[in-house]
C-alpha atoms as a PDB file:
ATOM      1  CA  UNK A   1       0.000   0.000   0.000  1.00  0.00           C
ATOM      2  CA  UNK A   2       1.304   3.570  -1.201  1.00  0.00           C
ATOM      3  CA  UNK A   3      -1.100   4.974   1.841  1.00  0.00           C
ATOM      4  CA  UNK A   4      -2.466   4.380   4.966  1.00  0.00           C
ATOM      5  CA  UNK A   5      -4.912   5.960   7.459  1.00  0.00           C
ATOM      6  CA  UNK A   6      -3.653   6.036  11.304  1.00  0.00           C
ATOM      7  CA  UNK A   7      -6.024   7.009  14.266  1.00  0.00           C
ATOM      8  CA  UNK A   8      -5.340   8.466  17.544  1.00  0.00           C
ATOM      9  CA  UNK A   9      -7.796   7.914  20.345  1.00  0.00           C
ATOM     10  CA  UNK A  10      -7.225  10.953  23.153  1.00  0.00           C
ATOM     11  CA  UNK A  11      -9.291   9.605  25.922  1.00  0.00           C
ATOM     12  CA  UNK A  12      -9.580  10.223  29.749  1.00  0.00           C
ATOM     13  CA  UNK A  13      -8.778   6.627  31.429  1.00  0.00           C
ATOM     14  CA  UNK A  14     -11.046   5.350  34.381  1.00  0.00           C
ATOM     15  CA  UNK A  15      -8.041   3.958  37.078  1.00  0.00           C
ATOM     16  CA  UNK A  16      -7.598   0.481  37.495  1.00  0.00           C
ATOM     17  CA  UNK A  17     -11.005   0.047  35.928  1.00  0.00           C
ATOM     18  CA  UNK A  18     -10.298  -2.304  32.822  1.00  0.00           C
ATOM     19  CA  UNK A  19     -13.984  -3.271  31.812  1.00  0.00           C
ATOM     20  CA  UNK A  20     -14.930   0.637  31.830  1.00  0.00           C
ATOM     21  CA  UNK A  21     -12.323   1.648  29.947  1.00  0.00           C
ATOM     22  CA  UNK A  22     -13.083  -0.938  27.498  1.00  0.00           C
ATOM     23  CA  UNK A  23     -16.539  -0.140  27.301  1.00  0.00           C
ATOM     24  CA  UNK A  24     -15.550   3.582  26.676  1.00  0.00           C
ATOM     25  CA  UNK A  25     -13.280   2.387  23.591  1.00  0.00           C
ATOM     26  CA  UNK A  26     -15.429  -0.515  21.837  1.00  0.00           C
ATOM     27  CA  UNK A  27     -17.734   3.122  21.633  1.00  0.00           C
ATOM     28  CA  UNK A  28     -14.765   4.494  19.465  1.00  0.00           C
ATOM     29  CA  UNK A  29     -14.607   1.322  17.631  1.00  0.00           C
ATOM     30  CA  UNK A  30     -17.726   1.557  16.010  1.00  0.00           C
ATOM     31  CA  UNK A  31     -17.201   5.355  15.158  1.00  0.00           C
ATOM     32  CA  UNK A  32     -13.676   4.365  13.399  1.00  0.00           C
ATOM     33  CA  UNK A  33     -15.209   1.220  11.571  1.00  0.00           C
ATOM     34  CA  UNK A  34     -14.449   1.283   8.001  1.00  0.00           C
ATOM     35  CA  UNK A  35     -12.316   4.638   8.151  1.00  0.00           C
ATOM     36  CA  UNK A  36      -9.042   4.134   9.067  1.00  0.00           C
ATOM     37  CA  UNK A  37      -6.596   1.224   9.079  1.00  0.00           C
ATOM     38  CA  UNK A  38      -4.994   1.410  12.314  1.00  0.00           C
ATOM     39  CA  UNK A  39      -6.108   2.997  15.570  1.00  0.00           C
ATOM     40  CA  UNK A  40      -4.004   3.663  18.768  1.00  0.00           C
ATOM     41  CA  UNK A  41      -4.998   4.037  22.398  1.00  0.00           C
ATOM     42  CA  UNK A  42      -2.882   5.539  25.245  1.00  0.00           C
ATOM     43  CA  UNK A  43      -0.123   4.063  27.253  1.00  0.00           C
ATOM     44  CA  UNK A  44      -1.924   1.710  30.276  1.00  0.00           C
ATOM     45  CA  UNK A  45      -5.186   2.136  28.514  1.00  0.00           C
ATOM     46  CA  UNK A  46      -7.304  -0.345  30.514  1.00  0.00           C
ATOM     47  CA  UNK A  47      -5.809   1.190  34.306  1.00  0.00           C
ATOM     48  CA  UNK A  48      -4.138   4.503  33.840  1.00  0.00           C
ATOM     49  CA  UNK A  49      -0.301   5.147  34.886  1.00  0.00           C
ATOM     50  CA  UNK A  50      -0.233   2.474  37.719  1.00  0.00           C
ATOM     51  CA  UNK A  51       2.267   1.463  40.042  1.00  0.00           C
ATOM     52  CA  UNK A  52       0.439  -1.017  41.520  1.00  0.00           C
ATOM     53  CA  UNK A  53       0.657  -3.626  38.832  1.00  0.00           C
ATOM     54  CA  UNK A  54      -0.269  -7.025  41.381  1.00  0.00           C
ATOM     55  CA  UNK A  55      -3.826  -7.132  41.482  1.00  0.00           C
ATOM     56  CA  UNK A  56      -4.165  -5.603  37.814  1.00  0.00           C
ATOM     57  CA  UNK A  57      -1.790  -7.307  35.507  1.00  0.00           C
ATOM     58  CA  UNK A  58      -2.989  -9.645  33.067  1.00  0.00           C
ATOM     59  CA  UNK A  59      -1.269 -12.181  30.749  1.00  0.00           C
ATOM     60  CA  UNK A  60      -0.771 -12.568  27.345  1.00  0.00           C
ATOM     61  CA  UNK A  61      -4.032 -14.741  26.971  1.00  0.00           C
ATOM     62  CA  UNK A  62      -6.403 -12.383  29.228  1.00  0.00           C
ATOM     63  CA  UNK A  63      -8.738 -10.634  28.703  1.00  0.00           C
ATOM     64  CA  UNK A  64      -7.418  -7.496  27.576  1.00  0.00           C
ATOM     65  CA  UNK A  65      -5.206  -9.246  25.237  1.00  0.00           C
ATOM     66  CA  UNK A  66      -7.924 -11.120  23.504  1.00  0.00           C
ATOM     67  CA  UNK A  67     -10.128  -8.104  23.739  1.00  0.00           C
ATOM     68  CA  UNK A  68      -7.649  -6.363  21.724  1.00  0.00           C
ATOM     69  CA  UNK A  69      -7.584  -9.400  19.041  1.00  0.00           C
ATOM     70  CA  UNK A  70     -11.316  -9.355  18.960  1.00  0.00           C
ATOM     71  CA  UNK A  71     -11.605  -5.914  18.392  1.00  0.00           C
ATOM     72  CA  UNK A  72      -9.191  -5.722  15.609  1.00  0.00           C
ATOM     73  CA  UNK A  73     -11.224  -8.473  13.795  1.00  0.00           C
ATOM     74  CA  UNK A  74     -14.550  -7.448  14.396  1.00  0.00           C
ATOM     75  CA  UNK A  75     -13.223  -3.428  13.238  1.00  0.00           C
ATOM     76  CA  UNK A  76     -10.889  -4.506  10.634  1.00  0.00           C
ATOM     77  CA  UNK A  77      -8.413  -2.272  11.580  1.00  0.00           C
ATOM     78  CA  UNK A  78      -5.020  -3.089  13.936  1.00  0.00           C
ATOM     79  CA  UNK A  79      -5.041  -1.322  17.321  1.00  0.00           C
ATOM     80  CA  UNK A  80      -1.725  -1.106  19.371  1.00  0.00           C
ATOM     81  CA  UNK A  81      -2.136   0.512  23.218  1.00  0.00           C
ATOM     82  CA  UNK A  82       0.287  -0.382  26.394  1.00  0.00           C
ATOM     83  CA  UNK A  83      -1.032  -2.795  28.879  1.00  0.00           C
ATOM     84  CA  UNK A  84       0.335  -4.122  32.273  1.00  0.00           C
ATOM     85  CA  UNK A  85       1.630  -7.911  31.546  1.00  0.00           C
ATOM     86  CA  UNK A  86       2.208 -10.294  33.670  1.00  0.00           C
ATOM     87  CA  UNK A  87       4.998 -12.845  32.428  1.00  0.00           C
ATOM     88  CA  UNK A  88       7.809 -15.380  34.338  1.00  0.00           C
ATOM     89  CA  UNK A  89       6.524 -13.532  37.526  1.00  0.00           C
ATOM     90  CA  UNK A  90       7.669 -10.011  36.302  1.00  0.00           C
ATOM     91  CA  UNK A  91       5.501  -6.842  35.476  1.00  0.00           C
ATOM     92  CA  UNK A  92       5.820  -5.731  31.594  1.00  0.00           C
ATOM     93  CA  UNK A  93       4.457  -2.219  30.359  1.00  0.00           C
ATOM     94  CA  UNK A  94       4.027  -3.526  27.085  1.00  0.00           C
ATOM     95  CA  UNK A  95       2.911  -2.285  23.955  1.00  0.00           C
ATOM     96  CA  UNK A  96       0.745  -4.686  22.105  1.00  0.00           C
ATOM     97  CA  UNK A  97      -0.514  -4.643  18.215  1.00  0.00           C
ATOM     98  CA  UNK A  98      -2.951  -6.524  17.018  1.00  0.00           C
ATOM     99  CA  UNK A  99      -3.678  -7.027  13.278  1.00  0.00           C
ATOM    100  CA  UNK A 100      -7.328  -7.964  12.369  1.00  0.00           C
ATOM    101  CA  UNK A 101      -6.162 -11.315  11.390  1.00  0.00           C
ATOM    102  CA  UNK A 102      -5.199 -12.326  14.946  1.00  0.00           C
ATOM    103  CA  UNK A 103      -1.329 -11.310  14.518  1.00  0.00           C
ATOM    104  CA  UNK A 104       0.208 -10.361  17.564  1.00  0.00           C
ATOM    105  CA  UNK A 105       2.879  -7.747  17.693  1.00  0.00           C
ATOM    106  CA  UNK A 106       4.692  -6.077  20.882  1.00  0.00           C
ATOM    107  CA  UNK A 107       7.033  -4.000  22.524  1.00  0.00           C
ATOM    108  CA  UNK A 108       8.245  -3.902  26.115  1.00  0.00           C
ATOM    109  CA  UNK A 109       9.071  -0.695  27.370  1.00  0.00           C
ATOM    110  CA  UNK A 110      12.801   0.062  27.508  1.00  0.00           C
ATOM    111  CA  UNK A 111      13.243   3.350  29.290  1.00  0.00           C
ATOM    112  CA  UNK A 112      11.295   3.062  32.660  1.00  0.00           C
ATOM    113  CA  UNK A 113       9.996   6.555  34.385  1.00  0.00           C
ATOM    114  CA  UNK A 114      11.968   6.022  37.729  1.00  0.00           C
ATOM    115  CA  UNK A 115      10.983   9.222  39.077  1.00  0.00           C
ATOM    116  CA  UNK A 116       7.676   7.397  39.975  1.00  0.00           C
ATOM    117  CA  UNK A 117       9.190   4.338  40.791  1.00  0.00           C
ATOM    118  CA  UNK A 118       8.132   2.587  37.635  1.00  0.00           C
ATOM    119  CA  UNK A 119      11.873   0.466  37.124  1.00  0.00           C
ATOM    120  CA  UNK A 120      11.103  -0.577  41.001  1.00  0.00           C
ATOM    121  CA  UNK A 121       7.524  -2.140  39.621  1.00  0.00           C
ATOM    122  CA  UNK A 122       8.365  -3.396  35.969  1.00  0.00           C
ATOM    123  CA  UNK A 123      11.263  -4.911  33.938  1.00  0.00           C
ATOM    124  CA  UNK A 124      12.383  -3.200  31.340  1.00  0.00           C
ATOM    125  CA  UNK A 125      12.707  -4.501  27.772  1.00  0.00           C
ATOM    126  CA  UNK A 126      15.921  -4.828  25.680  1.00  0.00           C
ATOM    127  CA  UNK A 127      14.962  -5.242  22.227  1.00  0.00           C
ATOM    128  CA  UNK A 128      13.005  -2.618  19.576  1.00  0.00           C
ATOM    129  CA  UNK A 129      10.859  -3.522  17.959  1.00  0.00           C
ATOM    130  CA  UNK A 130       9.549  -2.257  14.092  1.00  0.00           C
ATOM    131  CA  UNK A 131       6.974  -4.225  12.614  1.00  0.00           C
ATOM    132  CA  UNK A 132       5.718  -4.688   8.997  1.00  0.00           C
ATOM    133  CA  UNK A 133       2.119  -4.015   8.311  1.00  0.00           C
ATOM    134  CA  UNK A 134       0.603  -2.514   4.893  1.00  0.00           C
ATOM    135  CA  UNK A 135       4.122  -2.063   3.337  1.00  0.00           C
ATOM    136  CA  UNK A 136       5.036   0.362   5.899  1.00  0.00           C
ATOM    137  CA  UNK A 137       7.314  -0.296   9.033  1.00  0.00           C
ATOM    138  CA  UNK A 138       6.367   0.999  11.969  1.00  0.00           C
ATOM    139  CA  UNK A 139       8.364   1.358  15.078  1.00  0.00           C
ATOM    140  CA  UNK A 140       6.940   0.892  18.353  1.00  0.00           C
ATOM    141  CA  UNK A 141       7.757   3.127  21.289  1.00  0.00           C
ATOM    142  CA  UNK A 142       5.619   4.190  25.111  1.00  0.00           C
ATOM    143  CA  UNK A 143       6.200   7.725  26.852  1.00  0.00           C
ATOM    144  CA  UNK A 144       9.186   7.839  28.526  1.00  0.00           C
ATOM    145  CA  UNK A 145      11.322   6.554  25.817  1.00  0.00           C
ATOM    146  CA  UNK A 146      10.630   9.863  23.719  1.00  0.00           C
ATOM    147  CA  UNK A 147      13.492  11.634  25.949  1.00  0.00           C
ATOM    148  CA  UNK A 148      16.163   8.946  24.472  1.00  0.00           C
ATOM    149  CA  UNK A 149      17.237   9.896  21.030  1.00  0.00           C
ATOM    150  CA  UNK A 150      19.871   7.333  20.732  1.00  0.00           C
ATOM    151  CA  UNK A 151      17.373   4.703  21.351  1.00  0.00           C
ATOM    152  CA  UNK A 152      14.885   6.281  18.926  1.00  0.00           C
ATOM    153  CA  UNK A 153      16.963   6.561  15.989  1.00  0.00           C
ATOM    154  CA  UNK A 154      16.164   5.692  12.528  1.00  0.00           C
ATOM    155  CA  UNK A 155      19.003   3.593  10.878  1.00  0.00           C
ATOM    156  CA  UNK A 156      16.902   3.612   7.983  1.00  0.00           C
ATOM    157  CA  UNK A 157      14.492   0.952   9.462  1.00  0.00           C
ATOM    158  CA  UNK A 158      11.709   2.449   9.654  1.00  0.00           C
ATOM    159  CA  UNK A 159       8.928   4.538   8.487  1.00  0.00           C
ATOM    160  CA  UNK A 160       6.540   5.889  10.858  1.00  0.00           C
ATOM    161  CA  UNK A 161       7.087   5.883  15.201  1.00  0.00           C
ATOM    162  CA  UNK A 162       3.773   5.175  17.184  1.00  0.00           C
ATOM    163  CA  UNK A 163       4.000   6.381  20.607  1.00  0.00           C
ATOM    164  CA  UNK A 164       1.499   5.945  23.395  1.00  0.00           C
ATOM    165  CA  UNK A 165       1.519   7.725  26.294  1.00  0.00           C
ATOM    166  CA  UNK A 166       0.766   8.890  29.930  1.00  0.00           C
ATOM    167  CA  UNK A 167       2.576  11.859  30.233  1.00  0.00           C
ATOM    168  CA  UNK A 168       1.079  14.739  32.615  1.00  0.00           C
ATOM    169  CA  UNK A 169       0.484  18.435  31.490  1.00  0.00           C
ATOM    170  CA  UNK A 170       3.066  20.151  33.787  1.00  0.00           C
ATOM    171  CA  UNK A 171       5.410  18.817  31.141  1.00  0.00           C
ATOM    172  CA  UNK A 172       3.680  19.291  28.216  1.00  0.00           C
ATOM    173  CA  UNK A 173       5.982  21.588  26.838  1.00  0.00           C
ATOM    174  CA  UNK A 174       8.698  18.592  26.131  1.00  0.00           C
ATOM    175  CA  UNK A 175       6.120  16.633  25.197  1.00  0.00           C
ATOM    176  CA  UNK A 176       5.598  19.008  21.964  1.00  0.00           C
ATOM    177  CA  UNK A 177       9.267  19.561  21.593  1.00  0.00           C
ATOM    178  CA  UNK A 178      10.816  15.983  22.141  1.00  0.00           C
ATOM    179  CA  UNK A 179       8.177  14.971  19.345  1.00  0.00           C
ATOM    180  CA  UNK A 180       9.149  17.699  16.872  1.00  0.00           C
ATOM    181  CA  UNK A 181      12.603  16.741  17.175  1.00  0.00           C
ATOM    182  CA  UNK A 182      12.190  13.125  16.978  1.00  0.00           C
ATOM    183  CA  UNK A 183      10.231  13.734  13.311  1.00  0.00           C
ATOM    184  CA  UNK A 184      12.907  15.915  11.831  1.00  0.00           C
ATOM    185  CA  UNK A 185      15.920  14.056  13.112  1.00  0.00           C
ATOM    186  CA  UNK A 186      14.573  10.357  12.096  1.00  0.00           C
ATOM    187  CA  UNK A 187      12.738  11.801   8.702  1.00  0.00           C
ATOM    188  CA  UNK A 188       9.186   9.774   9.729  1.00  0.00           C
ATOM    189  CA  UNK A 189       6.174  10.070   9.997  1.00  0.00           C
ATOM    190  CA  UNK A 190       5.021  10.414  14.284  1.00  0.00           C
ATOM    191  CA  UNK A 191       2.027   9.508  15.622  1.00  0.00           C
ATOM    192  CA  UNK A 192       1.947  10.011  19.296  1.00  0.00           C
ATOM    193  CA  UNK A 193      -1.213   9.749  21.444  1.00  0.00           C
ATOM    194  CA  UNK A 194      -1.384  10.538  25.023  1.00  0.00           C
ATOM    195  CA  UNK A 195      -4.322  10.609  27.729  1.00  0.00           C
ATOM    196  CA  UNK A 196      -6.613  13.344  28.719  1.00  0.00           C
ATOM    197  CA  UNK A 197      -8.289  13.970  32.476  1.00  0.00           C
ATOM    198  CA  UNK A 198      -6.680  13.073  35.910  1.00  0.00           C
ATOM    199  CA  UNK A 199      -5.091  10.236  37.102  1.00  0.00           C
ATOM    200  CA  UNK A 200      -5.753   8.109  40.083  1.00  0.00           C
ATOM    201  CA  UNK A 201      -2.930  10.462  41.694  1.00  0.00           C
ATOM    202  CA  UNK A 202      -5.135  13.318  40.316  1.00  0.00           C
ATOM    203  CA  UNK A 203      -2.297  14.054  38.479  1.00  0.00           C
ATOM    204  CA  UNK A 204      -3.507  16.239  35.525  1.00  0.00           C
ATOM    205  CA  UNK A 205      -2.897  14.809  31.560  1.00  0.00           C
ATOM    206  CA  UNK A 206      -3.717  17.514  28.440  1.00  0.00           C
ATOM    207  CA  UNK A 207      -3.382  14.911  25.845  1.00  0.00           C
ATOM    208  CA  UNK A 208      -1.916  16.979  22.951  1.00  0.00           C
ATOM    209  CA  UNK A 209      -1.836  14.264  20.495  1.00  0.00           C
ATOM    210  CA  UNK A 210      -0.467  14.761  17.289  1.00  0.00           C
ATOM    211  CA  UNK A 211       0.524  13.340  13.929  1.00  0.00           C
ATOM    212  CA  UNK A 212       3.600  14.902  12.414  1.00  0.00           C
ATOM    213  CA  UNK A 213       5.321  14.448   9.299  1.00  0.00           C
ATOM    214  CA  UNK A 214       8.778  13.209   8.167  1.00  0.00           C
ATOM    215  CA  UNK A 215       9.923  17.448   7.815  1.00  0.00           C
ATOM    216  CA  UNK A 216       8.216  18.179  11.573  1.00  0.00           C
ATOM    217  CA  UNK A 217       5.729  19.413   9.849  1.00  0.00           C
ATOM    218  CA  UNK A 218       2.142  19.223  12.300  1.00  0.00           C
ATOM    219  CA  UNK A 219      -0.371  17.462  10.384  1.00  0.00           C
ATOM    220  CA  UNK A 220      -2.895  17.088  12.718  1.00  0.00           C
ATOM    221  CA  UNK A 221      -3.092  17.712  16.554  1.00  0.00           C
ATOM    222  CA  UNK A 222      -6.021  16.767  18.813  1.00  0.00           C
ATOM    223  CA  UNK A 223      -7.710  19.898  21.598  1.00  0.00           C
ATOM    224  CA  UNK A 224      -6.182  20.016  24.368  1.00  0.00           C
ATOM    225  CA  UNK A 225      -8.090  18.333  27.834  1.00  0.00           C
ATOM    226  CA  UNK A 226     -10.609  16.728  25.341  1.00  0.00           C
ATOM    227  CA  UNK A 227     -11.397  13.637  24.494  1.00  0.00           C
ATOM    228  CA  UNK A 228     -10.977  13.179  20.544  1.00  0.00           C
ATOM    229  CA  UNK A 229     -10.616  11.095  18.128  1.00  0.00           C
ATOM    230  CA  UNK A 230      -7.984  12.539  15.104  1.00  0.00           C
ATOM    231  CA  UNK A 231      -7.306  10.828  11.901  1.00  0.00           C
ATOM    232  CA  UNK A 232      -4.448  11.407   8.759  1.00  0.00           C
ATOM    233  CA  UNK A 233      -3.467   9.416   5.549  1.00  0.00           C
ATOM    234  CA  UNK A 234       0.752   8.460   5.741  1.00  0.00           C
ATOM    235  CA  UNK A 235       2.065   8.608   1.761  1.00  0.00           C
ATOM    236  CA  UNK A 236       4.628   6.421   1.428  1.00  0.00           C
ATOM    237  CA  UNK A 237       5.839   7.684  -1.840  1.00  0.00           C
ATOM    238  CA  UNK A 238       5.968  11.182  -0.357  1.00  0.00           C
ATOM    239  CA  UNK A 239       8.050  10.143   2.449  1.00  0.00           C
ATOM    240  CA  UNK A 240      10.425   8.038   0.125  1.00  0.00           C
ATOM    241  CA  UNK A 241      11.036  10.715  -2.192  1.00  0.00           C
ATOM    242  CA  UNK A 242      11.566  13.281   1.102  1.00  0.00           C
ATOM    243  CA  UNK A 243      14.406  11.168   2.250  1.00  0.00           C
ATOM    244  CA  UNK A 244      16.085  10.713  -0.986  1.00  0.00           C
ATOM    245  CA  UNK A 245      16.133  14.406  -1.834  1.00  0.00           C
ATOM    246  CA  UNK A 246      17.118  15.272   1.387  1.00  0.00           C
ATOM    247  CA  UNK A 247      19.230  12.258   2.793  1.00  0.00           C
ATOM    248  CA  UNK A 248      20.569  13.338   6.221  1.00  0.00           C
ATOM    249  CA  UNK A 249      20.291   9.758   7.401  1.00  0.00           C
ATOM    250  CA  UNK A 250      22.931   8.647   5.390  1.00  0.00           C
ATOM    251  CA  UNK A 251      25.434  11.064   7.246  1.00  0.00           C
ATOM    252  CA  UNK A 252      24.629   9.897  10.647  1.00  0.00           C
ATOM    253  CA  UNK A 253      27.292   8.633  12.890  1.00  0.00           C
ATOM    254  CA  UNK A 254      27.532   5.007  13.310  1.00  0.00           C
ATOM    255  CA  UNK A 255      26.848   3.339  16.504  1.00  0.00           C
ATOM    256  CA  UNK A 256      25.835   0.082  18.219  1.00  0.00           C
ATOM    257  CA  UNK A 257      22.727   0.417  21.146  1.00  0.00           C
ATOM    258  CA  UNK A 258      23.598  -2.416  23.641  1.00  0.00           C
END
């Protein structure tokens, strides 16, 4: 496919309240149905920013996971969110897309927020992850890591960085920036969606989702506080020819992420 259509769901979350916030998205579902090909929740989108992963944490083959699969089948589009996984007795936050023919696809969270505590709560992962879907390749990525350029960078690899997110609106202002940056410096396509409403440590969220393009270039950018629903088309074509008229990636420095 030369295009595809990406969706960004800006929601408030209900904490620790998976069924709800279910219930609140299936809602979206049927709004999306038929109009996009991919659609993208926030970071924890069944609990909210929790670090108190024991009594919430599901596994691979719970019910979030197969709600997700379901979903994606029933819709006909892929949906990728972060979810709290339990796996070998340790907490994941873990990114999981789900194709609508039952393909499972995920990404554990490599930079964890320590300032609350979360490396004390979850592992870490160790390995990106940049998956094939339409005939683009999109790279997976959750919150935090958007401060870690090195771990973001685009050795040619991929196309277009999802990022889900909780992050609050006291730092809203990096949020903007670090997301700018990331589009100009990797030349792709970013589509980053992030929470509205307080959290369970009434910690306020603005959302400020947004879909940028591979100059940092906004394309699309949902109200602030608000729950909405934005959608925008990703040219592959347009990108290609971008990068080969203006190839800054192939004077990037060469270096191994261990």
């Amino acid at each position: 496919m030369e295009e595809i259509k990406v969706s960004l769901i800006q929601s408030d979350l209900v904490w620790e309240n998976p069924a709800e916030n279910m219930k609140k998205f299936e809602n979206n579902f049927s709004d999306l149905k038929g109009k996009t090909d991919i659609v993208l929740l926030p970071e924890m989108f069944t609990t909210g920013f929790s670090m108190n992963p024991s009594p919430i944490a599901e596994t691979m083959d719970g019910q979030t996971v197969n709600w997700i699969k379901k979903q994606s089948a029933l819709n006909n589009f892929a949906i990728g969110g972060s979810v709290i996984i339990i796996e070998n007795g340790k907490y994941f936050n873990r990114f999981i897309f789900a194709e609508p023919m039952g393909f499972i696809h995920y990404y554990d969270k490599h930079h964890l927020f320590s300032i609350t505590g979360e490396n004390n709560e979850y592992t870490a992962g160790n390995a990106r992850t940049i998956i094939n879907y339409k005939g683009f390749r999109f790279f997976l990525q959750i919150c935090y890591d958007l401060r870690f350029p090195v771990w973001m960078r685009n050795k040619n690899d991929y196309d277009v960085m999802l990022l889900v997110a909780n992050w609050p609106e006291r730092r809203n202002d990096a949020w903007k920036k670090l997301l700018y940056a990331r589009a100009m410096e990797n030349q792709c396509y970013v589509a980053a969606v992030n929470r509205v409403g307080n959290d369970g440590n009434n910690l306020p969220h603005s959302g400020d989702s947004i879909i940028i393009d591979y100059a940092g270039r906004e394309i699309i950018s949902a109200k602030p506080f608000a729950d909405e629903i934005i959608t925008s088309t990703f040219n592959l074509a347009l990108l290609n020819d971008s990068r080969e008229k203006f190839a800054a990636w192939k004077d990037a420095d060469e270096f191994e992420i261990k």
